[in-house]
PDB file of N, CA and C in Angstrom:
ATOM      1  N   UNK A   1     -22.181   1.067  12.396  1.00  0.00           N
ATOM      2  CA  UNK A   1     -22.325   2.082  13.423  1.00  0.00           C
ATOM      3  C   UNK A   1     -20.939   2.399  13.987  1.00  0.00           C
ATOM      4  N   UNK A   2     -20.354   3.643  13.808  1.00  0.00           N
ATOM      5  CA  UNK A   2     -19.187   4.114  14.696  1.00  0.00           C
ATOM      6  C   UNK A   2     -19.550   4.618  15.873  1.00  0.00           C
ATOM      7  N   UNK A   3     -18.598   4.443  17.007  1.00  0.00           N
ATOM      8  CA  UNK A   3     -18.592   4.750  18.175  1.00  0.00           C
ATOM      9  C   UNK A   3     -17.386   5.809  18.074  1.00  0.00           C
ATOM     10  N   UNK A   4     -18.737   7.011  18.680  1.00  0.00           N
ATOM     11  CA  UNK A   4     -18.000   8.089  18.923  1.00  0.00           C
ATOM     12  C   UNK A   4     -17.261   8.402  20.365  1.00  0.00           C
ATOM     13  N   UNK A   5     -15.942   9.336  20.516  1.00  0.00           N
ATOM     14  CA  UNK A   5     -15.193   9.323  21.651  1.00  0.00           C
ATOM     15  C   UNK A   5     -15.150  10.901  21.959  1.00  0.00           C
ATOM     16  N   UNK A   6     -15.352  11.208  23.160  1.00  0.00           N
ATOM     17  CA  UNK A   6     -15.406  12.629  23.154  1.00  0.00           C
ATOM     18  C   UNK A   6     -13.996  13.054  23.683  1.00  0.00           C
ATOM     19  N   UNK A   7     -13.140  13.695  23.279  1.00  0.00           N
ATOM     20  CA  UNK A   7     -12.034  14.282  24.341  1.00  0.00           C
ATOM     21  C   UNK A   7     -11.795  15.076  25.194  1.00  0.00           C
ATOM     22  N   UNK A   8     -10.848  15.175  26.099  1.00  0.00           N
ATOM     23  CA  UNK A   8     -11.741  15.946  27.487  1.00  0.00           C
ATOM     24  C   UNK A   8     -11.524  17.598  27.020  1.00  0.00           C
ATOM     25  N   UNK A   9     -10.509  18.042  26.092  1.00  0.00           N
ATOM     26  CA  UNK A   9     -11.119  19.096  26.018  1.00  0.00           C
ATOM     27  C   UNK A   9     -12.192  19.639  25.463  1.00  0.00           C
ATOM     28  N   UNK A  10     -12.693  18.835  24.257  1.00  0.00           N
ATOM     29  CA  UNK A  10     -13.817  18.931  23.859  1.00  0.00           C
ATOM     30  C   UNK A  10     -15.135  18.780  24.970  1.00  0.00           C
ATOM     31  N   UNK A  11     -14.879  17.957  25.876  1.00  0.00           N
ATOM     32  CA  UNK A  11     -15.918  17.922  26.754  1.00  0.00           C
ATOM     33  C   UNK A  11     -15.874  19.102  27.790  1.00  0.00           C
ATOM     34  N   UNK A  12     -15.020  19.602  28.201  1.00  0.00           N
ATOM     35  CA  UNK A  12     -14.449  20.741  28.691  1.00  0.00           C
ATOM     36  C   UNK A  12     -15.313  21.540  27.892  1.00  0.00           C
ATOM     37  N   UNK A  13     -15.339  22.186  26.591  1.00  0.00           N
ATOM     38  CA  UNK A  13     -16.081  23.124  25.776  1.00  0.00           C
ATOM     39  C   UNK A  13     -17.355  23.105  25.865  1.00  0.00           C
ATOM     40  N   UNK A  14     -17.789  21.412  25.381  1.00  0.00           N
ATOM     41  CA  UNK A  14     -19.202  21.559  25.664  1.00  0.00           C
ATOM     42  C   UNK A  14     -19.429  22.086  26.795  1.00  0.00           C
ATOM     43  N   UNK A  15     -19.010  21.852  28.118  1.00  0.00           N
ATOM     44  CA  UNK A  15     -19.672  21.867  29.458  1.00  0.00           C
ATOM     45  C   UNK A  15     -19.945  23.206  29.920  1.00  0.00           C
ATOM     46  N   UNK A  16     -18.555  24.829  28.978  1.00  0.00           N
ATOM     47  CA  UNK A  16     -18.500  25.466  29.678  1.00  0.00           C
ATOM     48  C   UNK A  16     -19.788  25.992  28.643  1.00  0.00           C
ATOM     49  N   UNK A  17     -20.137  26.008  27.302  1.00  0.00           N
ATOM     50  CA  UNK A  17     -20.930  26.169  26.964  1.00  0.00           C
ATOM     51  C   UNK A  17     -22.366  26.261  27.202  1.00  0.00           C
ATOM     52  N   UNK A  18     -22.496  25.031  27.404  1.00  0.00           N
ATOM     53  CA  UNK A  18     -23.701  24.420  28.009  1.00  0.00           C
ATOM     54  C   UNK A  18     -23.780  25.615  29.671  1.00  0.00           C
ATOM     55  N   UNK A  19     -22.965  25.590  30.047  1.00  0.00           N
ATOM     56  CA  UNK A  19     -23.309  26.858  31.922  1.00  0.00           C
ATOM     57  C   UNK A  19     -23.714  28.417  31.369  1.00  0.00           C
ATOM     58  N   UNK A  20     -23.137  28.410  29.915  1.00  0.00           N
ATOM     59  CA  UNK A  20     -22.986  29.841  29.391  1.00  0.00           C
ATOM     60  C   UNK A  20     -24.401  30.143  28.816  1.00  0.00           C
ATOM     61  N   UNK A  21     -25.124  28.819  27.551  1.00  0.00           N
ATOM     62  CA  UNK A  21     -26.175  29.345  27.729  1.00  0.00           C
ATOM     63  C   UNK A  21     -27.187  29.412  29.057  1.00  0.00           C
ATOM     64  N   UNK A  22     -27.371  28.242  29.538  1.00  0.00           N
ATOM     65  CA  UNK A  22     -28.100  28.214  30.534  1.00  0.00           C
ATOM     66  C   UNK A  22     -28.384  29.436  31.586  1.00  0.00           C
ATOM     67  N   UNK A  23     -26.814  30.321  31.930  1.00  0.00           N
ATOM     68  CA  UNK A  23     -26.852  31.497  32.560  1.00  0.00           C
ATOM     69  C   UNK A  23     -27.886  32.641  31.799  1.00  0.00           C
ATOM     70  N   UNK A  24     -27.973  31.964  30.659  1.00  0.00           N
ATOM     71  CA  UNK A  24     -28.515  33.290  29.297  1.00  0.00           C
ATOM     72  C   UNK A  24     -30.242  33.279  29.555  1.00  0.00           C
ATOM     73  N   UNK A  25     -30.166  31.887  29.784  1.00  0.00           N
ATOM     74  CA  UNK A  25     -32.084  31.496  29.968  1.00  0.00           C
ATOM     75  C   UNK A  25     -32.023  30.004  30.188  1.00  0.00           C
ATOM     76  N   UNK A  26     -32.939  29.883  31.337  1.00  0.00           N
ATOM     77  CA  UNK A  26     -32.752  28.415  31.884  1.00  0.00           C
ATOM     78  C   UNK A  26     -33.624  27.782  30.817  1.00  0.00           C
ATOM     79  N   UNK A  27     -33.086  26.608  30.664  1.00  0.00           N
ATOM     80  CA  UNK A  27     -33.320  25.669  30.066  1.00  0.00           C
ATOM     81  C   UNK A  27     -32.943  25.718  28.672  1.00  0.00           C
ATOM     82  N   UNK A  28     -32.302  26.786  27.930  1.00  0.00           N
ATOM     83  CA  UNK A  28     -31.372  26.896  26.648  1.00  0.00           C
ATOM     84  C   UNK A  28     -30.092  25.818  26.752  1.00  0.00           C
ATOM     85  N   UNK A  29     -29.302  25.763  27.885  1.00  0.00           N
ATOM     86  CA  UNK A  29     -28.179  24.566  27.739  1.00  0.00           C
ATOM     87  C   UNK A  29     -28.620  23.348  27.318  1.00  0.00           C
ATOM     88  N   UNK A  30     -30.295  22.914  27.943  1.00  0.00           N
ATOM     89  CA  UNK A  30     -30.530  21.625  27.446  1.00  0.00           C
ATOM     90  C   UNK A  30     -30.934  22.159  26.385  1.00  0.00           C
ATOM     91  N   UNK A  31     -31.395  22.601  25.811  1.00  0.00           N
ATOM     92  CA  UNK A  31     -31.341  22.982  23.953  1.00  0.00           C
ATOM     93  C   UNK A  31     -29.910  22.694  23.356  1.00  0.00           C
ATOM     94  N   UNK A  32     -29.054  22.868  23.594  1.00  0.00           N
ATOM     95  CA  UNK A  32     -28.016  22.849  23.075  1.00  0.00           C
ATOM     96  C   UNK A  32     -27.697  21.235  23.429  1.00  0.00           C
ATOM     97  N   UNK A  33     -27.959  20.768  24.668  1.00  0.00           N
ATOM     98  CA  UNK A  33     -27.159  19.654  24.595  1.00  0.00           C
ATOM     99  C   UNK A  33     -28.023  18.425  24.022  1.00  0.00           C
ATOM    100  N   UNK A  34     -29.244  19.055  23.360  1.00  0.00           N
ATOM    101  CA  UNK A  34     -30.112  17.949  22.526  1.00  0.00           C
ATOM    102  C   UNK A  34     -29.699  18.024  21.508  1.00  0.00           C
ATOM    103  N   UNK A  35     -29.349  19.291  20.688  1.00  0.00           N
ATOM    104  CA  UNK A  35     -28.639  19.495  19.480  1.00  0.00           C
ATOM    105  C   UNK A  35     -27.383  18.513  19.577  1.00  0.00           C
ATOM    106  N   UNK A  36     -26.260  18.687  20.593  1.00  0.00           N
ATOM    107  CA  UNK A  36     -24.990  18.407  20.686  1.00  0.00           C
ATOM    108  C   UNK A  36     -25.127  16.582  20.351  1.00  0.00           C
ATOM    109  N   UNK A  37     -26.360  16.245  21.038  1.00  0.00           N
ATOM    110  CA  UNK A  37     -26.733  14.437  20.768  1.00  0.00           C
ATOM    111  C   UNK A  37     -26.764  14.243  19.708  1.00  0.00           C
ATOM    112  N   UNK A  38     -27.659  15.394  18.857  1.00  0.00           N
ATOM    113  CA  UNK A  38     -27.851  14.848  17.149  1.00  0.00           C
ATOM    114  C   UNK A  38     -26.751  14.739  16.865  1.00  0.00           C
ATOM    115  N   UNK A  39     -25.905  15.814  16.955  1.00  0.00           N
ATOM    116  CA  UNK A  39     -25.192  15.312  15.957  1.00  0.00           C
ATOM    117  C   UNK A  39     -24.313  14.249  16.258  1.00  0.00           C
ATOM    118  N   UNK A  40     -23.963  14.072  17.297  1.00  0.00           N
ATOM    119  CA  UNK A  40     -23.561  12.735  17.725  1.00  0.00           C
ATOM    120  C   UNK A  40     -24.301  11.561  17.191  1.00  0.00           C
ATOM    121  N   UNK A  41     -25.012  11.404  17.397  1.00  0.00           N
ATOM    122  CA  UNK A  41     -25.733  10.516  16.395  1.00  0.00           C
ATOM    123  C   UNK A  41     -25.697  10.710  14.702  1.00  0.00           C
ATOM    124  N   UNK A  42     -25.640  11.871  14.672  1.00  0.00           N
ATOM    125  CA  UNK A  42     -25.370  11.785  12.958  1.00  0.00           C
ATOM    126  C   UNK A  42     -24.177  11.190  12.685  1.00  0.00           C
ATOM    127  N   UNK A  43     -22.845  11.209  13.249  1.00  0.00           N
ATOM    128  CA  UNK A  43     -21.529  11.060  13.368  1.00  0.00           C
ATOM    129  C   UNK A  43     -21.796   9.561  13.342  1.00  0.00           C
ATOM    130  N   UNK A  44     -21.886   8.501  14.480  1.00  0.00           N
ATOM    131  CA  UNK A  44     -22.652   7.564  14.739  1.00  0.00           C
ATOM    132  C   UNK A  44     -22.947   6.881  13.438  1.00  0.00           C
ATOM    133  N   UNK A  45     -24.019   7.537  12.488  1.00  0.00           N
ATOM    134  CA  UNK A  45     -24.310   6.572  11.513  1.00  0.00           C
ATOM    135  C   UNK A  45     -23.312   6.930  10.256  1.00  0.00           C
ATOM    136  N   UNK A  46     -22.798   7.864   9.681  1.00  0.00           N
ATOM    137  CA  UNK A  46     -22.102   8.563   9.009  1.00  0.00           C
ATOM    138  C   UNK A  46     -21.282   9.385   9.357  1.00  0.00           C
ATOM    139  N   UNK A  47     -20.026   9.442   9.551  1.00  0.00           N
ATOM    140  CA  UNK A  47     -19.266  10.201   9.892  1.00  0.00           C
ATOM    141  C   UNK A  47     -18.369  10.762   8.626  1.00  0.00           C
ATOM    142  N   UNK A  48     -18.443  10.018   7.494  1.00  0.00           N
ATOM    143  CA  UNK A  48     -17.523  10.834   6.167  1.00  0.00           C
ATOM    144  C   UNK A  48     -18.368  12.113   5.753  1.00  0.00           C
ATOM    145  N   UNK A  49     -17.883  13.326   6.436  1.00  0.00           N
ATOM    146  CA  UNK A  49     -17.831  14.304   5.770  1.00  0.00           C
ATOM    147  C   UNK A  49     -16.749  14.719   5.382  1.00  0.00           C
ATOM    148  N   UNK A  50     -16.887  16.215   4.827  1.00  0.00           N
ATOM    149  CA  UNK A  50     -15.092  16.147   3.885  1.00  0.00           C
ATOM    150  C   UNK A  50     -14.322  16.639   5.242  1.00  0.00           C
ATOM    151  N   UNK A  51     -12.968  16.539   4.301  1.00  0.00           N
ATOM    152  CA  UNK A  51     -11.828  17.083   5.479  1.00  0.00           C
ATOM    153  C   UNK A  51     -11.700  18.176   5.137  1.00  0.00           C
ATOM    154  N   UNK A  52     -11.312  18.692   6.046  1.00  0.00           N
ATOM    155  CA  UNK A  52     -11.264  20.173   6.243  1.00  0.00           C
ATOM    156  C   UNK A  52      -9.777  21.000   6.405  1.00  0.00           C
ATOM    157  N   UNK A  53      -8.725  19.946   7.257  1.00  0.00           N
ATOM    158  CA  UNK A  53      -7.532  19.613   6.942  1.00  0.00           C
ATOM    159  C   UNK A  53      -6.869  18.217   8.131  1.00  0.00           C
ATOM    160  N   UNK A  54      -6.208  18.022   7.232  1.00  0.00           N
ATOM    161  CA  UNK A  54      -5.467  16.938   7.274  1.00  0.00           C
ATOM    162  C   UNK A  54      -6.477  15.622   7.206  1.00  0.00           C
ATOM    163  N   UNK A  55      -6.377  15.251   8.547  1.00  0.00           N
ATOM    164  CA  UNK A  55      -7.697  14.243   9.014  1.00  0.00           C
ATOM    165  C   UNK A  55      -8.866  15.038   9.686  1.00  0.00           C
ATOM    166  N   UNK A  56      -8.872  16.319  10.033  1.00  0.00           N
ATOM    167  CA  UNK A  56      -9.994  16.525  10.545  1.00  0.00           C
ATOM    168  C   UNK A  56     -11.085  16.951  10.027  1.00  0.00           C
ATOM    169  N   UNK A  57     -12.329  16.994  10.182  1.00  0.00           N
ATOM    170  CA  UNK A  57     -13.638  17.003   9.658  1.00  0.00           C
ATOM    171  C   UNK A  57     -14.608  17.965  10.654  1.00  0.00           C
ATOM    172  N   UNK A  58     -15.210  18.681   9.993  1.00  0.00           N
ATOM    173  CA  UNK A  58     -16.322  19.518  10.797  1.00  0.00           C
ATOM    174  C   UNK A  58     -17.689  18.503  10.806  1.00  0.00           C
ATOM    175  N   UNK A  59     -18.500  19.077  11.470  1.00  0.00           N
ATOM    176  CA  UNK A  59     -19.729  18.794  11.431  1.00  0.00           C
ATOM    177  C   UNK A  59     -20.505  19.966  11.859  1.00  0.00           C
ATOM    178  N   UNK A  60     -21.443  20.809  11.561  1.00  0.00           N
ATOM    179  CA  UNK A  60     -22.353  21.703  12.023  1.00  0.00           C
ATOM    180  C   UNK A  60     -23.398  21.602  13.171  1.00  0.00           C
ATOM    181  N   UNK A  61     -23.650  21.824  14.238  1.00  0.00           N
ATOM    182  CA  UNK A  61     -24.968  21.927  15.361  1.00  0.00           C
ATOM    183  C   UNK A  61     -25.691  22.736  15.357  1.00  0.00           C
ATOM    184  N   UNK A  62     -26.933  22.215  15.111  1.00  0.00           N
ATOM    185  CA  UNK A  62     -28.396  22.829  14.451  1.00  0.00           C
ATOM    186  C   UNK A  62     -28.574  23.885  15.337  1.00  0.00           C
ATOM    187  N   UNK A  63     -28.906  24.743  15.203  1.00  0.00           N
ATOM    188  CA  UNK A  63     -29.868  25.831  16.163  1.00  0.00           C
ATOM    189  C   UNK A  63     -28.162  26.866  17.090  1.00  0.00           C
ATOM    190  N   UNK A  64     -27.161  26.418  16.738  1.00  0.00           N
ATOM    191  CA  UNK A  64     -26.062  27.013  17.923  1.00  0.00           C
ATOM    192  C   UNK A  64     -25.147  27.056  16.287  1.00  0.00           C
ATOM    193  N   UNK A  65     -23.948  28.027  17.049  1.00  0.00           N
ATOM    194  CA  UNK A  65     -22.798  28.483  16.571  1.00  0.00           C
ATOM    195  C   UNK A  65     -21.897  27.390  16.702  1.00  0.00           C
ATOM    196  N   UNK A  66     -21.700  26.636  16.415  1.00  0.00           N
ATOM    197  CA  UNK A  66     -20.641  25.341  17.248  1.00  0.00           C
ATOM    198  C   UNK A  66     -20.792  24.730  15.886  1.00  0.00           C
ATOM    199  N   UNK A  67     -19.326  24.175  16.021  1.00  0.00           N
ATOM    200  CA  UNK A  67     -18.998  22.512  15.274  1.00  0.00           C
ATOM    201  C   UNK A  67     -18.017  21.563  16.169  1.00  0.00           C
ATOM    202  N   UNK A  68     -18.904  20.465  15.497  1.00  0.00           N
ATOM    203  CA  UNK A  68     -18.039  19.286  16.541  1.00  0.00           C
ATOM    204  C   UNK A  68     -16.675  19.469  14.882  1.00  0.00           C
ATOM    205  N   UNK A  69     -15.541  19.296  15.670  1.00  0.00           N
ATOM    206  CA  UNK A  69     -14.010  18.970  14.599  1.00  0.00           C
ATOM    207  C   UNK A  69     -14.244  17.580  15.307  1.00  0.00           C
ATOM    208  N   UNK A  70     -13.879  16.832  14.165  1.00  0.00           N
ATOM    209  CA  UNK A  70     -13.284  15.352  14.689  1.00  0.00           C
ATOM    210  C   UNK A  70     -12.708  14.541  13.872  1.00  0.00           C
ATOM    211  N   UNK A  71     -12.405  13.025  13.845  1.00  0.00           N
ATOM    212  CA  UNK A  71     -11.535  12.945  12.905  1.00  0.00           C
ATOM    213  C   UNK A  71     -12.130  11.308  13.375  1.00  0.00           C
ATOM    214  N   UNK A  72     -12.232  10.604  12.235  1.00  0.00           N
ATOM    215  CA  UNK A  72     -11.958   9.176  12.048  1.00  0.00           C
ATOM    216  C   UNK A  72     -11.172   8.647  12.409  1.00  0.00           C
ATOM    217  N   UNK A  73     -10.760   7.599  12.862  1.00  0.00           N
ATOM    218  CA  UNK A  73     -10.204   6.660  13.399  1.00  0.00           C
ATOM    219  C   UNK A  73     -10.467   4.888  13.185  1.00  0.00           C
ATOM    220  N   UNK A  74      -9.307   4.202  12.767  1.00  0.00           N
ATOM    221  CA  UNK A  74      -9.938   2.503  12.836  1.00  0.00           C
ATOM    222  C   UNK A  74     -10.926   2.354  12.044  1.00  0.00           C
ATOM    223  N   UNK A  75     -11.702   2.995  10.855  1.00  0.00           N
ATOM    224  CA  UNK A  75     -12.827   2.665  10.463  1.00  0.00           C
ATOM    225  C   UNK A  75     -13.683   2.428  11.218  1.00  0.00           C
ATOM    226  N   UNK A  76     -13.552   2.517  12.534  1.00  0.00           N
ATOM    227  CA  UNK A  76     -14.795   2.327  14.102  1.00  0.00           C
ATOM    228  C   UNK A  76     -15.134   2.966  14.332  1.00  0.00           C
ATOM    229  N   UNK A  77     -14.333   4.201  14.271  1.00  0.00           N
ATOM    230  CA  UNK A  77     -14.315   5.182  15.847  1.00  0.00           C
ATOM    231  C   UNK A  77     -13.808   6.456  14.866  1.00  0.00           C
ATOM    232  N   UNK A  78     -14.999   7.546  15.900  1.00  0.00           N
ATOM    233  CA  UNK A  78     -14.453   8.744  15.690  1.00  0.00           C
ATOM    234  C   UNK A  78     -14.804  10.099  16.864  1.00  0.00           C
ATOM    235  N   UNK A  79     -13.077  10.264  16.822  1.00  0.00           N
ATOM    236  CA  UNK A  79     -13.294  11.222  17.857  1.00  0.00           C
ATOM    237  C   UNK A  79     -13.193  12.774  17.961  1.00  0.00           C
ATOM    238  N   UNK A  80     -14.305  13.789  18.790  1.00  0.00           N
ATOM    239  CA  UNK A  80     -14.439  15.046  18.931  1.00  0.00           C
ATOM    240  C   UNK A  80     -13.490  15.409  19.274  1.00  0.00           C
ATOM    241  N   UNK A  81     -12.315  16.128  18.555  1.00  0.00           N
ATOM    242  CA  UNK A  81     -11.533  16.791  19.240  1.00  0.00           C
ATOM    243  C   UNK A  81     -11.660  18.197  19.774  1.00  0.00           C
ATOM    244  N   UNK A  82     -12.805  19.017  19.536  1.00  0.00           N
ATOM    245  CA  UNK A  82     -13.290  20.098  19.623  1.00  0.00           C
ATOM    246  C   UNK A  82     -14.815  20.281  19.539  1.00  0.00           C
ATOM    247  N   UNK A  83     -15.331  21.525  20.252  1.00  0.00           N
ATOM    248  CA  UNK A  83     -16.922  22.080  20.343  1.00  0.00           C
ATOM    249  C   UNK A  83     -16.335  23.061  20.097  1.00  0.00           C
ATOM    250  N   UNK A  84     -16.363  23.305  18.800  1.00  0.00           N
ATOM    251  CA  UNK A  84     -15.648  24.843  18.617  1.00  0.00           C
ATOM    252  C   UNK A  84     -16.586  25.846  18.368  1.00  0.00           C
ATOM    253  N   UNK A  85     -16.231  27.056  18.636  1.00  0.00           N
ATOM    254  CA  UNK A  85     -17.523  28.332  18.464  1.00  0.00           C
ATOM    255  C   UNK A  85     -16.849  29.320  16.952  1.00  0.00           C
ATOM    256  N   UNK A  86     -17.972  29.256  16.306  1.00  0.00           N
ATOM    257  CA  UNK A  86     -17.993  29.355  14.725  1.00  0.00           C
ATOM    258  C   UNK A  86     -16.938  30.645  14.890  1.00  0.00           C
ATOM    259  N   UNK A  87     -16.939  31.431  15.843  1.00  0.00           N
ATOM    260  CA  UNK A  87     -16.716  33.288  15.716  1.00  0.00           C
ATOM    261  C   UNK A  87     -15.386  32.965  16.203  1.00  0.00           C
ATOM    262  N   UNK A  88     -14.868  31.830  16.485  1.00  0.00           N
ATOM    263  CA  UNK A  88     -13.596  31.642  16.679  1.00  0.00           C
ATOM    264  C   UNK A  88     -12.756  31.717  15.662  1.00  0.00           C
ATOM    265  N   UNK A  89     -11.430  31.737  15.292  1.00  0.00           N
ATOM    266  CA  UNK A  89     -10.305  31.550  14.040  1.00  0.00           C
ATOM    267  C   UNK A  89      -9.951  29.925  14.192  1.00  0.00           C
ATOM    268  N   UNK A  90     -10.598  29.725  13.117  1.00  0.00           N
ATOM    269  CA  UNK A  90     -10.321  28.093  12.898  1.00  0.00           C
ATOM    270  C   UNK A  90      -8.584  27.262  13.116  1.00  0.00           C
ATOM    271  N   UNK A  91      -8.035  28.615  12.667  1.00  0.00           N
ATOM    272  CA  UNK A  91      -6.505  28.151  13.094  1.00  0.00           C
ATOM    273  C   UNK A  91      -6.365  27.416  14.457  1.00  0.00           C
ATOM    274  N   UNK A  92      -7.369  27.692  15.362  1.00  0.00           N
ATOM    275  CA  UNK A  92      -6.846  27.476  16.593  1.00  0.00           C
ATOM    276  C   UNK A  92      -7.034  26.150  16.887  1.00  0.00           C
ATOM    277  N   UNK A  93      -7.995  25.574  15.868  1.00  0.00           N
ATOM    278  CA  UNK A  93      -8.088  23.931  15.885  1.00  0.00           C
ATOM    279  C   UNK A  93      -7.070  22.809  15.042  1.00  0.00           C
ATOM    280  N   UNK A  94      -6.918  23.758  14.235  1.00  0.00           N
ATOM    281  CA  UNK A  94      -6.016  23.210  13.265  1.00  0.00           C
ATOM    282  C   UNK A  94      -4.407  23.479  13.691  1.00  0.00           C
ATOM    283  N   UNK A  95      -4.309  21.865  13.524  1.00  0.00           N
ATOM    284  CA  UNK A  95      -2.431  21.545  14.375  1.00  0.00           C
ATOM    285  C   UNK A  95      -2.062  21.291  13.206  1.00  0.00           C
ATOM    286  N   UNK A  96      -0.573  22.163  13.379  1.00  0.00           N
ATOM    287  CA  UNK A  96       0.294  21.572  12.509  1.00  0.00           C
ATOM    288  C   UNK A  96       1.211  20.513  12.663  1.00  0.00           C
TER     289      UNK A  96
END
């Protein structure tokens, strides 16, 4: 089991997300932030998906536009560096 780490800007994203749907129709943010658990938990039991670049790795969230980016660490641990929104330019996650 890896223990996942969220980073604060990533938590920052989720959060503003999560106000954005909710403004859209109450009770859609907690839709999203049940999704946002799975996949945390998917991460949790399996986290090797491919890389995408360098060390970082996508993961997809069911039902929303979003991917958690994150990246392995220690063979333990892996952390969200992003809740990124699909309609975004991926460049903007990707550091050189």
């Amino acid at each position: 089991m890896f223990t996942v780490i969220i980073s604060e800007p990533a938590q920052a994203e989720f959060e503003d997300a999560y106000l954005w749907y909710e403004i859209k129709r109450t009770g859609l943010g907690d839709d999203l932030a049940l999704c946002f658990d799975e996949a945390i938990g998917i991460l949790k039991r399996n986290p090797n998906f491919q890389i995408r670049h360098k060390s970082l790795r996508t993961l997809r969230v069911k039902r929303f536009p979003y991917k958690l980016v994150f990246q392995i660490v220690n063979d333990t641990e892996v952390i969200i560096e992003s809740f990124f929104h699909t309609s975004k330019n991926p460049l903007t996650w990707i550091s050189e």
